[in-house]
N, C-alpha and C. Protein backbone atom coordinates (compact mmCIF):
# COMPACT_ATOMS: atom_id res chain seq x y z
N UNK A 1 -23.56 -22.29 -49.61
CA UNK A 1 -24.40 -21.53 -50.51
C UNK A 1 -23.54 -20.99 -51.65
N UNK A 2 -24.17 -21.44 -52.33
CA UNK A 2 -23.19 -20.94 -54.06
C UNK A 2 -24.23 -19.47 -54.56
N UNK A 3 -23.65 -18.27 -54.94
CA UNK A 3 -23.94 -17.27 -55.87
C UNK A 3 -23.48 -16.95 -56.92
N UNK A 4 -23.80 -16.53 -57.61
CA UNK A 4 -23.21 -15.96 -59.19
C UNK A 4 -23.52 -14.61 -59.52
N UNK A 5 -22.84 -14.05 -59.68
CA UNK A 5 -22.60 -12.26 -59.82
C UNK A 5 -21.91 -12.16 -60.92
N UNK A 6 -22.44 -10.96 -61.92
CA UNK A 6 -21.33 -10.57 -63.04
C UNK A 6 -20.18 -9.38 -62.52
N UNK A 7 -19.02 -9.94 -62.47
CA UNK A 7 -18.00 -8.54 -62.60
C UNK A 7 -17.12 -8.29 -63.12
N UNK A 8 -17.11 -6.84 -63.79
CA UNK A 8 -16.06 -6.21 -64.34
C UNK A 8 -14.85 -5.57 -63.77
N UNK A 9 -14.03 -5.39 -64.66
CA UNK A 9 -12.87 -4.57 -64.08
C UNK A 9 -12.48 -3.52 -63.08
N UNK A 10 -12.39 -3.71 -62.20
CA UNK A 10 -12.36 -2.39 -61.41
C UNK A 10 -13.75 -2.82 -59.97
N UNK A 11 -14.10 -3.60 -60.02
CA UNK A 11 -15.14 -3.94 -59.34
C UNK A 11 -14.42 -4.75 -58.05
N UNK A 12 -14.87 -4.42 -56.53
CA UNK A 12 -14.53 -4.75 -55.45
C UNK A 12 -15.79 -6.06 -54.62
N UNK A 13 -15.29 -7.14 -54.74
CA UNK A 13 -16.01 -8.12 -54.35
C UNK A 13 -15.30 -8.03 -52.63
N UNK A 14 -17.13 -7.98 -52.09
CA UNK A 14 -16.43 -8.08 -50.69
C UNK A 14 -16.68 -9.91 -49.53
N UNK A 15 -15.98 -10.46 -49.54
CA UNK A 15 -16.35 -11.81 -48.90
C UNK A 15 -16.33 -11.76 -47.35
N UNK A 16 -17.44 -11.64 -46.50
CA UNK A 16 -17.23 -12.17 -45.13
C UNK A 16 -18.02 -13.34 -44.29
N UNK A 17 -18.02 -13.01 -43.21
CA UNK A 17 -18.87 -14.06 -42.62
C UNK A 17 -19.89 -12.54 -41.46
N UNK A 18 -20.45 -13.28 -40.57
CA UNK A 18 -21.62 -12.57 -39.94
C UNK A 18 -20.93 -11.68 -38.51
N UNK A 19 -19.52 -12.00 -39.07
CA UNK A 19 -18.38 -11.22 -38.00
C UNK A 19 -18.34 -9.92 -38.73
N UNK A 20 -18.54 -9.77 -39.74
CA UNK A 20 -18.72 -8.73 -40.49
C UNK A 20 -20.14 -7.60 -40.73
N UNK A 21 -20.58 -8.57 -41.52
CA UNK A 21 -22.33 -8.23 -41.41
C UNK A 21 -23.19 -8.46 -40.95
N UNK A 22 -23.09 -9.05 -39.41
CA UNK A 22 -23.64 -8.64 -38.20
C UNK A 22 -23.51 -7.24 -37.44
N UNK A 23 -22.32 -7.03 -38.02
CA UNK A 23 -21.63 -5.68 -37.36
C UNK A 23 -21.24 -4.64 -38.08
N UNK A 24 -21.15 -4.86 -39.71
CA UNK A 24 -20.94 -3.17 -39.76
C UNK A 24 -22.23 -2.93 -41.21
N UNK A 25 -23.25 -2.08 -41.08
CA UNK A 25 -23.90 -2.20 -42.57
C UNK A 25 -23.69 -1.64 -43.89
N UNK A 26 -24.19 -2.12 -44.39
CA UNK A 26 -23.92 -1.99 -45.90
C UNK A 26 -22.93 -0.70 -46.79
N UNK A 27 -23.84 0.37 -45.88
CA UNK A 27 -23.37 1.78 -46.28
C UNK A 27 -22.21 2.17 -45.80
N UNK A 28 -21.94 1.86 -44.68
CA UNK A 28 -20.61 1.78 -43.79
C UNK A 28 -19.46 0.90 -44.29
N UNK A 29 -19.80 -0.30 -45.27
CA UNK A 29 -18.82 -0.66 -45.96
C UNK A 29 -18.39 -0.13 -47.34
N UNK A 30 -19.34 0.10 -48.00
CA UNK A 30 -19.35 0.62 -49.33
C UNK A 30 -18.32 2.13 -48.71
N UNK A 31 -18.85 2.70 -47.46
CA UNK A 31 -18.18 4.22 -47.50
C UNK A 31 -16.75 4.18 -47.04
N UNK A 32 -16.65 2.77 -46.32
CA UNK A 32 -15.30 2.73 -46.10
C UNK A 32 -14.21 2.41 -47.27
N UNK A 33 -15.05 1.58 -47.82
CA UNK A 33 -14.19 0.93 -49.45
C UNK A 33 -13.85 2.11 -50.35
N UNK A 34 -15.05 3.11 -50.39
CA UNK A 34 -14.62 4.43 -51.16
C UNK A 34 -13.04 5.05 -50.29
N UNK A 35 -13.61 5.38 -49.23
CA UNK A 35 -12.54 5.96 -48.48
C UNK A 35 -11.30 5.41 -48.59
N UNK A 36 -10.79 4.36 -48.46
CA UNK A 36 -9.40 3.37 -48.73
C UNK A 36 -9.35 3.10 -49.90
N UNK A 37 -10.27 2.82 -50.86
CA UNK A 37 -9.40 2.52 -52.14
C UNK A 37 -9.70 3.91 -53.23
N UNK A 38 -10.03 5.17 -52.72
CA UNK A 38 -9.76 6.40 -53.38
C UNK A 38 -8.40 6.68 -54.05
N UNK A 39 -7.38 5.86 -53.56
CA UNK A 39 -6.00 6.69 -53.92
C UNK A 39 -5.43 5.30 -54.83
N UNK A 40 -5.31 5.89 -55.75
CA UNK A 40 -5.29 4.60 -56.98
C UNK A 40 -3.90 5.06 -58.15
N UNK A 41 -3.35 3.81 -58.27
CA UNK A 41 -2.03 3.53 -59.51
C UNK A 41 -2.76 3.94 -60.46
N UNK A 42 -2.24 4.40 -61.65
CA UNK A 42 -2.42 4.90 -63.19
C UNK A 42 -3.43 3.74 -63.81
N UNK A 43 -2.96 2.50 -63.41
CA UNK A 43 -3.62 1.88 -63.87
C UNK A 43 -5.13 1.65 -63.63
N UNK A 44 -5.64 1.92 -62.32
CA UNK A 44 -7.00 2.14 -61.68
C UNK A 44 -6.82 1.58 -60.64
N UNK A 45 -6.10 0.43 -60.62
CA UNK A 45 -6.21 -0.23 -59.10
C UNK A 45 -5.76 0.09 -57.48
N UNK A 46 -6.85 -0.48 -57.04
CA UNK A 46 -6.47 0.79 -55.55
C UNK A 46 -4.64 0.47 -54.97
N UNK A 47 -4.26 1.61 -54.86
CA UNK A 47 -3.05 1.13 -54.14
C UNK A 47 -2.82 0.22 -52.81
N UNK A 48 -4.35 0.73 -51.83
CA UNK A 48 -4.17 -0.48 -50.64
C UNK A 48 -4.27 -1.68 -51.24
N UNK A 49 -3.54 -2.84 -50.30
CA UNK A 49 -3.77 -4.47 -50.51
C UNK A 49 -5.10 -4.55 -49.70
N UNK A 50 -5.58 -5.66 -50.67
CA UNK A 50 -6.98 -6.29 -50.43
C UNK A 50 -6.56 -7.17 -48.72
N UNK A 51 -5.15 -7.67 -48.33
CA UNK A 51 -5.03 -7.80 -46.58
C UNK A 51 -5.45 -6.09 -46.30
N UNK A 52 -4.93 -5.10 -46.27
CA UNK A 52 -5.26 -3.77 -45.84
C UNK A 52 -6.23 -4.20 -45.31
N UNK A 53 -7.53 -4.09 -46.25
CA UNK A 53 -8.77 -3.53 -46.91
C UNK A 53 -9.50 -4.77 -45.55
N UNK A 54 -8.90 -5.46 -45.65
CA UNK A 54 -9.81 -6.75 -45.08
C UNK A 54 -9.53 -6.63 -43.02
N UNK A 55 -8.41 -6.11 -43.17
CA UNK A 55 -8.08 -5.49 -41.56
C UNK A 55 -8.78 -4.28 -41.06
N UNK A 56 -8.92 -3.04 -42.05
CA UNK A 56 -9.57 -2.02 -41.97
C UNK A 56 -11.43 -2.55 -41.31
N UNK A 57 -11.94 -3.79 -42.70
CA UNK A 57 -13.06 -4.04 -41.86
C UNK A 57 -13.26 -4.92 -40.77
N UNK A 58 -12.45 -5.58 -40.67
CA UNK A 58 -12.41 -6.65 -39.06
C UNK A 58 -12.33 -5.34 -37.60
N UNK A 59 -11.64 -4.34 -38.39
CA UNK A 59 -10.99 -3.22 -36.97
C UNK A 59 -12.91 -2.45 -36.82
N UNK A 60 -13.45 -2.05 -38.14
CA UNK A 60 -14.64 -1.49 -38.09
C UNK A 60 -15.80 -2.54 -37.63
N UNK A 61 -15.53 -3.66 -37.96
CA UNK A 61 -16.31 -4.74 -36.95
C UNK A 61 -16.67 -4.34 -35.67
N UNK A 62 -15.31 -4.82 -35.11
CA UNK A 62 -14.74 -5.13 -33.93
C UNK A 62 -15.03 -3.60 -32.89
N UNK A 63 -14.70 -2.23 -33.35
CA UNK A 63 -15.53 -1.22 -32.69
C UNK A 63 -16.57 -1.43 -33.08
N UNK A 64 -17.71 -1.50 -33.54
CA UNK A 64 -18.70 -1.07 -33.97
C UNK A 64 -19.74 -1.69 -32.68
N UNK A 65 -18.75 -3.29 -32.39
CA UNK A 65 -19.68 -4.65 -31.63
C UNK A 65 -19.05 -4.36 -29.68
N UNK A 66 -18.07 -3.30 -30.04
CA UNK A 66 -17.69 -3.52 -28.89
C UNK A 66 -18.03 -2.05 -27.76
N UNK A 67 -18.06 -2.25 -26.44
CA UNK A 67 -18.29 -1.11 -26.04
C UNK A 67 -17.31 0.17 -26.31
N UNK A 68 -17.90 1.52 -26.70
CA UNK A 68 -17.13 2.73 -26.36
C UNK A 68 -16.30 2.98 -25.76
N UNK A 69 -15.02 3.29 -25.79
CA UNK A 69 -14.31 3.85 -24.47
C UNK A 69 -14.71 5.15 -23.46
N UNK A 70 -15.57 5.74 -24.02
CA UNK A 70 -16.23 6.75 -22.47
C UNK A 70 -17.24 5.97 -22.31
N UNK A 71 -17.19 4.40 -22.08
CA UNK A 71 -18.49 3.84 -21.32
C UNK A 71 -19.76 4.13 -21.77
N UNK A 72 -19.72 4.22 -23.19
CA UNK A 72 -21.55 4.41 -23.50
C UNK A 72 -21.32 2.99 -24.42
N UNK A 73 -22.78 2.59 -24.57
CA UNK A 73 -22.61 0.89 -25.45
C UNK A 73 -22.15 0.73 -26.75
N UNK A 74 -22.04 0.28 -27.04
CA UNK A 74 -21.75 -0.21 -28.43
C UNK A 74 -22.55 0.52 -29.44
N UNK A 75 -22.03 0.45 -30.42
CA UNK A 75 -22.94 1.15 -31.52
C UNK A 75 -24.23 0.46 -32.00
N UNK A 76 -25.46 1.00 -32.65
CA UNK A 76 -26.15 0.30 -33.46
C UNK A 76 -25.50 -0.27 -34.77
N UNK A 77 -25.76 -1.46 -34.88
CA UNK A 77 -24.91 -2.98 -35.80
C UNK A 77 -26.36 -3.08 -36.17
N UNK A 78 -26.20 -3.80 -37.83
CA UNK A 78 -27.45 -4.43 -38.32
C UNK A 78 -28.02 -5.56 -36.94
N UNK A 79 -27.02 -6.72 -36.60
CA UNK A 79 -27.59 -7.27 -35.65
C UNK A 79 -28.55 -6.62 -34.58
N UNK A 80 -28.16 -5.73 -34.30
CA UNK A 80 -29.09 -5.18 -32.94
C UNK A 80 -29.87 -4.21 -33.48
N UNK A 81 -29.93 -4.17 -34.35
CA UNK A 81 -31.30 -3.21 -35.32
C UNK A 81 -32.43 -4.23 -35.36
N UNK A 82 -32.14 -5.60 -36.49
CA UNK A 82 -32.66 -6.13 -36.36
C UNK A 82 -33.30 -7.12 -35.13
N UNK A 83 -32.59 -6.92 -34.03
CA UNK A 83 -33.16 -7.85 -32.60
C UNK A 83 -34.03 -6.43 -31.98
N UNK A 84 -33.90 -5.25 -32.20
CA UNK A 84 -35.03 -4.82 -31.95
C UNK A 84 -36.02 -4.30 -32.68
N UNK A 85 -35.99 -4.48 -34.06
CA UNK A 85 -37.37 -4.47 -34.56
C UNK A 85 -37.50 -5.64 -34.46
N UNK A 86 -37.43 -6.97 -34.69
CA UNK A 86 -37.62 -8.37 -34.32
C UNK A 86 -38.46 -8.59 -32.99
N UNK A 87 -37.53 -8.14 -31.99
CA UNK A 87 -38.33 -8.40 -30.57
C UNK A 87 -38.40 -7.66 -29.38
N UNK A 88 -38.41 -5.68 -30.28
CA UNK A 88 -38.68 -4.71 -29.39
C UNK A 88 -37.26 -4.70 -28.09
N UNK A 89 -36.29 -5.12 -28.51
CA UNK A 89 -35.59 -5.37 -27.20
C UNK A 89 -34.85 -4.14 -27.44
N UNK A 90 -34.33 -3.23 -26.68
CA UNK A 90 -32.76 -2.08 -27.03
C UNK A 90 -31.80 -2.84 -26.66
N UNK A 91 -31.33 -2.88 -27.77
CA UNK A 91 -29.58 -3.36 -27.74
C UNK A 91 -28.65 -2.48 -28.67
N UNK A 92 -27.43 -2.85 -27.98
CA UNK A 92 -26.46 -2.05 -29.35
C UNK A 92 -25.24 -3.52 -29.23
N UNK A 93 -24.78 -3.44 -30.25
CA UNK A 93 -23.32 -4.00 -30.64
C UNK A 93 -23.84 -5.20 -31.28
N UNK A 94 -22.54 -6.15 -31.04
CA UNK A 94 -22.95 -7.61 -31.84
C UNK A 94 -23.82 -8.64 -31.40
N UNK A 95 -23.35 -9.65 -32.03
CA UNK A 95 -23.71 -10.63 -31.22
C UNK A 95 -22.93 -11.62 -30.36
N UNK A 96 -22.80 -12.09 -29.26
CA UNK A 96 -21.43 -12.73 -28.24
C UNK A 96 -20.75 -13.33 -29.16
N UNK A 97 -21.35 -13.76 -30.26
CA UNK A 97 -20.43 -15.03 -31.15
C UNK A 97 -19.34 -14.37 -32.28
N UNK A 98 -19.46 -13.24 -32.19
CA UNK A 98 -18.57 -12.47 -33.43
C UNK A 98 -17.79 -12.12 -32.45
């Protein structure tokens, strides 16, 4: 699938696969991207590396899909939002394939 987007300077393009946005949503990335690239060179650009930035969200994935450590489930993930408005089921976390 090909897209086309206009961007300017200073603008954070985020690329993943459904290991990502199966598991963490929208707002949760945008708030994390604020949060890590807040601290910025003179010039504007965030001081973290875009590897950082890209570990930070695999790590927010990866809890989000996986169980809690005091044994309560996984968090609500777009995936399991959408499988239960889809088909009424309660779930939390990912999906087995992420």
């Amino acid at each position: 699938e090909t897209q086309v987007a206009e961007v300017a300077a200073g603008d954070i393009v985020i690329c993943g696969s459904d290991g990502i946005f199966d598991n963490v949503f929208d707002e949760d990335i945008v708030a994390l991207i604020n949060d890590v690239c807040a601290d910025r060179h003179p010039s504007g650009a965030p001081k973290i590396s875009p590897e950082e930035v890209a570990r930070k969200l695999v790590d927010l994935a990866i809890d989000n899909a996986s169980p809690q450590a005091d044994g309560l489930p996984a968090k609500l993930t777009p995936f399991s939002a959408k499988a239960m408005e889809t088909y009424g089921h309660t779930m939390s976390g990912g999906k087995p394939d992420d």
